[in-house]
N, C-alpha and C. Protein backbone atom coordinates (compact mmCIF):
# COMPACT_ATOMS: atom_id res chain seq x y z
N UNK A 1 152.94 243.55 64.79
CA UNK A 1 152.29 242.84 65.89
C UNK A 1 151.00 243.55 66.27
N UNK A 2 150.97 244.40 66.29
CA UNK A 2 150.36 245.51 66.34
C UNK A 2 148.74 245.75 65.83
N UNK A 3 149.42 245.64 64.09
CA UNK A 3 148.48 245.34 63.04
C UNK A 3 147.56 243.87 63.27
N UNK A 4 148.11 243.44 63.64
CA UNK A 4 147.66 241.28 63.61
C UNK A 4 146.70 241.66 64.43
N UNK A 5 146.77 242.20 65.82
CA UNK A 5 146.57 242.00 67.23
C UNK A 5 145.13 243.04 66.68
N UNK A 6 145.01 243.83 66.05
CA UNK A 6 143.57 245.07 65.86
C UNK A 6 142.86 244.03 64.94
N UNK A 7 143.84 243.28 64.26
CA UNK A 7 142.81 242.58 62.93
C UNK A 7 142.23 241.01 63.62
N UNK A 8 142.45 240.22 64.95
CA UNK A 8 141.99 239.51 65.50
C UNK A 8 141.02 239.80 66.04
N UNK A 9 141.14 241.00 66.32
CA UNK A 9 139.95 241.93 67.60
C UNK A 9 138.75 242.40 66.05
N UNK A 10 138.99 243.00 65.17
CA UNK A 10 137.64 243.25 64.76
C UNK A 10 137.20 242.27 64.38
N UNK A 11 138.10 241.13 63.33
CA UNK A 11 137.60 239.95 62.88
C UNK A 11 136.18 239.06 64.52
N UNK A 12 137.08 239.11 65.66
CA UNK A 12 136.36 238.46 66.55
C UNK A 12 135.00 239.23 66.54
N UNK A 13 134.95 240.76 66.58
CA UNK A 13 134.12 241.59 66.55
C UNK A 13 132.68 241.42 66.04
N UNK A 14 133.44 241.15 64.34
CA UNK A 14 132.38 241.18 63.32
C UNK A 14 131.71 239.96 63.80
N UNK A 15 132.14 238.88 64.17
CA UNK A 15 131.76 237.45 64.13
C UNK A 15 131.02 237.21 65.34
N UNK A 16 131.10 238.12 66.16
CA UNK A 16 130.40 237.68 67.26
C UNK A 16 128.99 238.90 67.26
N UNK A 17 129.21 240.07 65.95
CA UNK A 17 127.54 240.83 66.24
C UNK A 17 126.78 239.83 65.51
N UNK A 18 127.55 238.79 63.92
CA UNK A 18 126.82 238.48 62.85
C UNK A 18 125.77 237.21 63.84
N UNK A 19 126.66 236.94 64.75
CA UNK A 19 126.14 235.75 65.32
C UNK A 19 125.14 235.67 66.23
N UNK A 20 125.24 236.88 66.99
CA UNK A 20 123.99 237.46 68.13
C UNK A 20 122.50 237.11 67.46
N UNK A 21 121.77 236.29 68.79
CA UNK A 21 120.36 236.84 68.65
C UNK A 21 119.60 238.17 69.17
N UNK A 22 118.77 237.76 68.60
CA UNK A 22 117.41 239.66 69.16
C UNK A 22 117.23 239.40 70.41
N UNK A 23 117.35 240.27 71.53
CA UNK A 23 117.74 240.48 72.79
C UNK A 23 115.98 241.11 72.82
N UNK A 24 114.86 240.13 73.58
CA UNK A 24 113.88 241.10 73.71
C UNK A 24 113.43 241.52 75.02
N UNK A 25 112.64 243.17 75.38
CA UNK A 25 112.40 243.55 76.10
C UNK A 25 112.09 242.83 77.65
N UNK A 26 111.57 241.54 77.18
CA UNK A 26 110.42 240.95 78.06
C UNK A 26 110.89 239.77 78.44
N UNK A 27 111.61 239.56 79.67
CA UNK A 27 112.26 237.99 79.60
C UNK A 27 111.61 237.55 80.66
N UNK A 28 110.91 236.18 80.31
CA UNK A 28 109.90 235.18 80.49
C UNK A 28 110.74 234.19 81.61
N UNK A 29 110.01 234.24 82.57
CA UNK A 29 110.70 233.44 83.92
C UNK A 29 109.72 231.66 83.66
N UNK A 30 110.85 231.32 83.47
CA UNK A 30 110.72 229.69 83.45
C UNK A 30 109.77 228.87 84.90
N UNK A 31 108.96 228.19 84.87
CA UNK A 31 108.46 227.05 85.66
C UNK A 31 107.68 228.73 86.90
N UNK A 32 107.28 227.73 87.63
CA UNK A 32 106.92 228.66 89.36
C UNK A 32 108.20 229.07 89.98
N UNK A 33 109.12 228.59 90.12
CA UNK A 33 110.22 229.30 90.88
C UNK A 33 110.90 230.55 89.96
N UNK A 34 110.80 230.46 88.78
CA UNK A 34 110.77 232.40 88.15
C UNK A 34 110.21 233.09 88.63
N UNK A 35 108.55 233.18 88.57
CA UNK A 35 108.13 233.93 89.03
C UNK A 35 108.14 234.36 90.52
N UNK A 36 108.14 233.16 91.22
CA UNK A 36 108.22 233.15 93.04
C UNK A 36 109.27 234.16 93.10
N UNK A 37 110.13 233.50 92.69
CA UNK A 37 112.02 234.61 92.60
C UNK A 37 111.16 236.11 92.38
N UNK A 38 111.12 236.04 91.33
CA UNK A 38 110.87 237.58 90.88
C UNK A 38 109.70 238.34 91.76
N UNK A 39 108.90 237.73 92.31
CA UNK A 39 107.50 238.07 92.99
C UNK A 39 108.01 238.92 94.26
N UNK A 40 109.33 237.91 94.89
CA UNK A 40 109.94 237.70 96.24
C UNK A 40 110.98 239.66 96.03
N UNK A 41 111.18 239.57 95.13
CA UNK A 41 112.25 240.69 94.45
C UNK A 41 111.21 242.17 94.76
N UNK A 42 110.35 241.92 94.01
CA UNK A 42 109.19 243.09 94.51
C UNK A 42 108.83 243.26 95.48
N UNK A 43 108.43 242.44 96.33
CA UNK A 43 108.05 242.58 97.74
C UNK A 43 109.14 243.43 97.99
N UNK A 44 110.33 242.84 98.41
CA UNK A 44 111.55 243.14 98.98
C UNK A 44 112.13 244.83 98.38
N UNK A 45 111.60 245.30 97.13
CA UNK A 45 111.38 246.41 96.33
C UNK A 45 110.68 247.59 97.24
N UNK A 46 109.33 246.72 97.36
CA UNK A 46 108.01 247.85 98.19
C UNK A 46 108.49 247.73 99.79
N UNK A 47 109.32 247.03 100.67
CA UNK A 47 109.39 246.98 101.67
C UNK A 47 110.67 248.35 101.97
N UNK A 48 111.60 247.75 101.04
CA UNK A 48 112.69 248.92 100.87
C UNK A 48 112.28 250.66 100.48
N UNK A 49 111.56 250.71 99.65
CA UNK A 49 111.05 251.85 99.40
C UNK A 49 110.15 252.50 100.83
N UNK A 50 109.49 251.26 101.27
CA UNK A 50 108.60 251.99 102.48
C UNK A 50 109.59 252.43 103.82
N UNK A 51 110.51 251.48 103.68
CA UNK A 51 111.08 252.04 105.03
C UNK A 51 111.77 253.46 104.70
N UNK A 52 112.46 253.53 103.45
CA UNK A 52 113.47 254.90 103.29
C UNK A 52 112.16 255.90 103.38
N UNK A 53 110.95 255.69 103.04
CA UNK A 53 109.77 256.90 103.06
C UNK A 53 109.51 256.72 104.38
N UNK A 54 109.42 255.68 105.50
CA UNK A 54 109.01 256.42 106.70
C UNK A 54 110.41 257.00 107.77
N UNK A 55 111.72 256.40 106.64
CA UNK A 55 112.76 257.41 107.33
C UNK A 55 113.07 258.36 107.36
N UNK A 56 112.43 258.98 105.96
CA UNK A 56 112.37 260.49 105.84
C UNK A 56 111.56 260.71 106.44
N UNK A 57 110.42 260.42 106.24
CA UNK A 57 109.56 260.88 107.27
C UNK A 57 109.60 261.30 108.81
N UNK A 58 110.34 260.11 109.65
CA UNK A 58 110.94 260.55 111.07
C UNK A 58 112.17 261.40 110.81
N UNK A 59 112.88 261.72 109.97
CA UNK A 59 113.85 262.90 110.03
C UNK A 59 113.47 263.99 109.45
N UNK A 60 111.95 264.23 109.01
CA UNK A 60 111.12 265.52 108.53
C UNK A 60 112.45 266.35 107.44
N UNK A 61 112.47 265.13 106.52
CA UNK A 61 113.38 266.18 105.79
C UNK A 61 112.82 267.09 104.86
N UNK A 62 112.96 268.13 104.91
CA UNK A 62 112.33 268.82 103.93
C UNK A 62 113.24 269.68 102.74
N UNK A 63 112.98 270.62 102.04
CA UNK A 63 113.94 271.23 101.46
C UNK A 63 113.54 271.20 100.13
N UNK A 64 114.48 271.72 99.28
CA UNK A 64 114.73 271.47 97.60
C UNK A 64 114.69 270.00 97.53
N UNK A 65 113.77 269.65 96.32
CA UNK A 65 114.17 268.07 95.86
C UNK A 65 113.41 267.40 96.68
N UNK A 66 113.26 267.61 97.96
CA UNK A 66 112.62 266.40 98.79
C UNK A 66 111.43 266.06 98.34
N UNK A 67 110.50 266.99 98.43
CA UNK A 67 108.57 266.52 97.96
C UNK A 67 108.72 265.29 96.49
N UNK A 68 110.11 266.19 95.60
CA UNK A 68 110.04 265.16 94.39
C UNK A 68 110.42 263.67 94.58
N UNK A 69 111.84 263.25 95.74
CA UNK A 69 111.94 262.58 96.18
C UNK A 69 111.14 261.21 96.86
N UNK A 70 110.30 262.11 97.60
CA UNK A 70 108.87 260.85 98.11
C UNK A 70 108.11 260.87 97.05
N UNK A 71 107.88 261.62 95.89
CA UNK A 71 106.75 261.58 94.98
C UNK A 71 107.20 260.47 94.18
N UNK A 72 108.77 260.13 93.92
CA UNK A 72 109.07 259.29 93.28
C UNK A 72 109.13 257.70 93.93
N UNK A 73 109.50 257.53 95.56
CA UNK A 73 109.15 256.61 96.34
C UNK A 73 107.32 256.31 96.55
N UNK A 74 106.71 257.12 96.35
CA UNK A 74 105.72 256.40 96.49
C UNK A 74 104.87 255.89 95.11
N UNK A 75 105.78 256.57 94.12
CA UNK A 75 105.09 256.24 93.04
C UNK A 75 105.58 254.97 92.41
N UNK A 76 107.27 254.65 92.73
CA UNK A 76 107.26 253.28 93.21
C UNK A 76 107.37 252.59 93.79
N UNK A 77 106.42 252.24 95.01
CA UNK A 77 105.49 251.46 95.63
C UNK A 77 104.32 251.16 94.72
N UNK A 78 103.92 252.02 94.04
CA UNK A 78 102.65 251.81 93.39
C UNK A 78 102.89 250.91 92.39
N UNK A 79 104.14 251.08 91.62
CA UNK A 79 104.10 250.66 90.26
C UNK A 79 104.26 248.83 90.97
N UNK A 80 105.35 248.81 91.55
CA UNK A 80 105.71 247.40 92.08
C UNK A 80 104.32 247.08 92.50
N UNK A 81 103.34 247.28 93.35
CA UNK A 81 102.28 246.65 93.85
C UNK A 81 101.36 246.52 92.43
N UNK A 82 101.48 247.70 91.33
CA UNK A 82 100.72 246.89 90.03
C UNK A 82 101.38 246.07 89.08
N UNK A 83 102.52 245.57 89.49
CA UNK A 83 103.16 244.55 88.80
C UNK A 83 102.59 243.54 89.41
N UNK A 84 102.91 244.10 90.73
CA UNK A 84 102.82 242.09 91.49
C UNK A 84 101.80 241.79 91.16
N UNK A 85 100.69 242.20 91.07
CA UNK A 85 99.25 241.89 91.24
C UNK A 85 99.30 241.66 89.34
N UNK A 86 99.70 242.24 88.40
CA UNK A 86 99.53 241.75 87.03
C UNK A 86 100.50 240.65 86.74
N UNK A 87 101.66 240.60 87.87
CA UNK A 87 102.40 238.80 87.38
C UNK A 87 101.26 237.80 87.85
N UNK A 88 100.94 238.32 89.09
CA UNK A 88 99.65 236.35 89.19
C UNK A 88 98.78 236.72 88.12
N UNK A 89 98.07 238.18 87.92
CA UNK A 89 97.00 237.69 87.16
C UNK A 89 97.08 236.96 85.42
N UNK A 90 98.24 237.47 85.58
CA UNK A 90 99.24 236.86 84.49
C UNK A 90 98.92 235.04 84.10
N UNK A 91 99.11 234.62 85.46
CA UNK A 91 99.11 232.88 85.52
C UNK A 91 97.14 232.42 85.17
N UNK A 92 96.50 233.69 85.64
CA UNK A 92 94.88 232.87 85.96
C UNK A 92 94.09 233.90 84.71
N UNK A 93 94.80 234.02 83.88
CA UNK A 93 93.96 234.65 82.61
C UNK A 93 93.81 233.43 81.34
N UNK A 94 92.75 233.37 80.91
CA UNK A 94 92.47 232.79 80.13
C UNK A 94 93.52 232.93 78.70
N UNK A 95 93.97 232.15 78.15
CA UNK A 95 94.88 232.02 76.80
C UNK A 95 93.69 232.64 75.73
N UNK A 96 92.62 232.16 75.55
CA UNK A 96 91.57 232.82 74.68
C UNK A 96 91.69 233.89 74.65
N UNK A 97 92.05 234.65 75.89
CA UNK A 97 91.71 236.04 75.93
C UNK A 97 92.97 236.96 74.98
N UNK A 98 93.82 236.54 74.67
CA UNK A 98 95.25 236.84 73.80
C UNK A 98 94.95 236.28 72.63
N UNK A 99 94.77 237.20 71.71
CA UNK A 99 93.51 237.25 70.01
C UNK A 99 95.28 236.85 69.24
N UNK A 100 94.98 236.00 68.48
CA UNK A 100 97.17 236.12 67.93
C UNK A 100 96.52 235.99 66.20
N UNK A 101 97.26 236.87 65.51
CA UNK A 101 97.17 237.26 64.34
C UNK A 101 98.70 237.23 63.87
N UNK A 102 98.46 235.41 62.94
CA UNK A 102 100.51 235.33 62.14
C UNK A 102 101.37 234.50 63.49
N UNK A 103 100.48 233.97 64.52
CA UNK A 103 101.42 233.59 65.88
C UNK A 103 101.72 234.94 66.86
N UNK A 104 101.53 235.70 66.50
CA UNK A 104 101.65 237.00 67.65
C UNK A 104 100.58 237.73 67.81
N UNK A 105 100.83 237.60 69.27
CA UNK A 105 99.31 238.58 70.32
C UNK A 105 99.16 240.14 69.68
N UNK A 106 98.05 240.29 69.15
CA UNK A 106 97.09 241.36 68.29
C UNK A 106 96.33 242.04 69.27
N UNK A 107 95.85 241.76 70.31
CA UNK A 107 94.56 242.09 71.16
C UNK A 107 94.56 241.17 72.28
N UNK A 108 93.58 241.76 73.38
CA UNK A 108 93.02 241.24 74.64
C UNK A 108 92.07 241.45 74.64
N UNK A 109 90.95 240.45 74.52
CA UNK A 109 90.09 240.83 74.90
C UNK A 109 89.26 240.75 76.11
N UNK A 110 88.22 242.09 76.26
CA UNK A 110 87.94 241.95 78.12
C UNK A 110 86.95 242.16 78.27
N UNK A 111 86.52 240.86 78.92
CA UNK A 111 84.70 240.95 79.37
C UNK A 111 84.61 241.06 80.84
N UNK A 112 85.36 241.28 81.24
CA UNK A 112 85.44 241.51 82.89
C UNK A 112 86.12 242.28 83.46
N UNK A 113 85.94 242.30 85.17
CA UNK A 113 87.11 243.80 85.73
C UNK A 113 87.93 243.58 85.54
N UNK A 114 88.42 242.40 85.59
CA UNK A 114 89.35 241.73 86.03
C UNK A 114 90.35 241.80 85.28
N UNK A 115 89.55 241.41 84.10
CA UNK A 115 90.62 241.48 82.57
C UNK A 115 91.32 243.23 82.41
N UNK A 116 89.74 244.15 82.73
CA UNK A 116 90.44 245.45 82.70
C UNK A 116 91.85 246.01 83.16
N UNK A 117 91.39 245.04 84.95
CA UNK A 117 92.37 245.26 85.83
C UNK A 117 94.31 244.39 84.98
N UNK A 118 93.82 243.34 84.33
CA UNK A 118 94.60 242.82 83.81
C UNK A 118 95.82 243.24 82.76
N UNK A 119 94.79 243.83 81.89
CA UNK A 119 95.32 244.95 81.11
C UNK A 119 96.20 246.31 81.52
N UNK A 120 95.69 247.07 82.96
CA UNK A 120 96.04 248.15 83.07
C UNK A 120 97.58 247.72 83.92
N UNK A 121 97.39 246.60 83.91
CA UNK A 121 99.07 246.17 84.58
C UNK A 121 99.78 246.12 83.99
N UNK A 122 99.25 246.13 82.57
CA UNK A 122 100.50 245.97 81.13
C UNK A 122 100.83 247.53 81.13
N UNK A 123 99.96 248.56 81.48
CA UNK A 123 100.36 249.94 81.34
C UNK A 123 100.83 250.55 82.54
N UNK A 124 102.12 249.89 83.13
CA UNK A 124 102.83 249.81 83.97
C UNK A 124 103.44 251.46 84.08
N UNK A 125 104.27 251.50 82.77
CA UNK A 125 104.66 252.58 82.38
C UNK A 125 104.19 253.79 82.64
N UNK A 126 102.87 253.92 82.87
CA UNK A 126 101.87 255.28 82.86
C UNK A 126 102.43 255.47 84.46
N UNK A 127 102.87 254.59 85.08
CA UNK A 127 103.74 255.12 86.40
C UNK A 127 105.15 254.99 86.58
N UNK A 128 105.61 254.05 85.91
CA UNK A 128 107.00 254.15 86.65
C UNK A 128 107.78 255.52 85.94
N UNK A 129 107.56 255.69 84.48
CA UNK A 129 107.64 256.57 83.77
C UNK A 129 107.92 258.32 84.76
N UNK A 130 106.88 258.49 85.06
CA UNK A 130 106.74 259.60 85.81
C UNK A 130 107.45 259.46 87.06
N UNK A 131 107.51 258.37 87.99
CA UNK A 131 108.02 258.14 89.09
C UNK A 131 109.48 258.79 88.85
N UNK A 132 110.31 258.23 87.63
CA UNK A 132 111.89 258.15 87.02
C UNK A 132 111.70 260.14 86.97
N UNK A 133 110.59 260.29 86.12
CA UNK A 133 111.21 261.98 86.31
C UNK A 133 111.02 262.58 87.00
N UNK A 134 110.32 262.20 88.09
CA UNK A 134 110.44 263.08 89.86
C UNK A 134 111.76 262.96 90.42
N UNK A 135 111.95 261.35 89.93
CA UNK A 135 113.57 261.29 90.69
C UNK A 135 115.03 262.28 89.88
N UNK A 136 114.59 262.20 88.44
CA UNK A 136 115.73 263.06 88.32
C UNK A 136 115.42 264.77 88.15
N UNK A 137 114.20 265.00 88.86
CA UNK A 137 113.69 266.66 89.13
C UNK A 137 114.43 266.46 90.35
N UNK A 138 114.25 265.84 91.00
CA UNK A 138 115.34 265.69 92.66
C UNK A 138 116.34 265.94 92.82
N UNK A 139 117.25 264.60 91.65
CA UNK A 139 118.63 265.09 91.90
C UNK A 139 118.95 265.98 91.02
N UNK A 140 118.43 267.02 90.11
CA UNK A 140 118.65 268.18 89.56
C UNK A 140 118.79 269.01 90.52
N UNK A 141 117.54 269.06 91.55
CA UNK A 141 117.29 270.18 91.92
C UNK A 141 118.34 270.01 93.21
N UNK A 142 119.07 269.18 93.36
CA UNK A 142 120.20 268.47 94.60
C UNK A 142 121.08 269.01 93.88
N UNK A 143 121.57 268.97 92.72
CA UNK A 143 123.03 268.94 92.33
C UNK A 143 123.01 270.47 91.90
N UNK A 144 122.14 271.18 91.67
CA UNK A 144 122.15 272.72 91.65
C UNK A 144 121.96 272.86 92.97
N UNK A 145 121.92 272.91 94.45
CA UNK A 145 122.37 273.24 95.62
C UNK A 145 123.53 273.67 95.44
N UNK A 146 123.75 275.04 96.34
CA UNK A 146 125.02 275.09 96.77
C UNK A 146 126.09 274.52 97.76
């Protein structure tokens, strides 16, 4: 029974990786109410982050970990406020400006701030990145407390 019951389970196993699609990074919010949703999510992101930074702030916490703590709250505030601002610019960029080589985007090209500004929202990463390892210099430097 035993045997049957392991050989249903991998059989289901095998059949359900062969069958999977490619799961990609970047999932594309359908119509205006995706993005509204998701827009509404960030706000609600930077509002949350600001209040826990001006609550530390009125309880002057200081100590091990803390400076890394707000370094990581304010760094995301930052990143969320250069998302939000690269999801609209997202909607009012020209399609020309996305060069596609084979059906897939090769280049941007940028004749304006705007586009610059456009671009540097795709390099999101160059902050949240760093934000993530202030936060876990924090709780390192928390969980080595005595």
């Amino acid at each position: 029974m035993k045997s049957q019951h392991f050989h249903v389970t991998i059989s289901a196993l095998a059949v359900f990786l062969i069958s999977t699609s490619p799961a990609w990074a970047v999932q594309a919010h359908g119509g205006s109410e995706g993005l509204v949703s998701h827009q509404i999510g960030h706000v609600l992101f930077v509002f949350g982050m600001g209040f826990l930074l001006f609550h530390l702030r009125f309880l002057q916490m200081k100590g091990e970990g803390w400076f890394e703590f707000k370094a990581f709250l304010w760094l995301i505030i930052a990143w969320n406020l250069l998302t939000f601002s690269g999801h609209w610019l997202h909607e009012v960029v020209s399609p020309e400006k996305f060069i596609q080589v084979g059906g897939e985007v090769s280049s941007f090209s940028m004749t304006s701030f705007s586009d610059a500004y456009f671009y540097l929202t795709r390099l999101d990463h160059l902050i949240l990145v760093p934000a993530l390892v202030f936060l876990l210099l924090a709780l390192r430097k928390w969980r080595l407390q005595p």
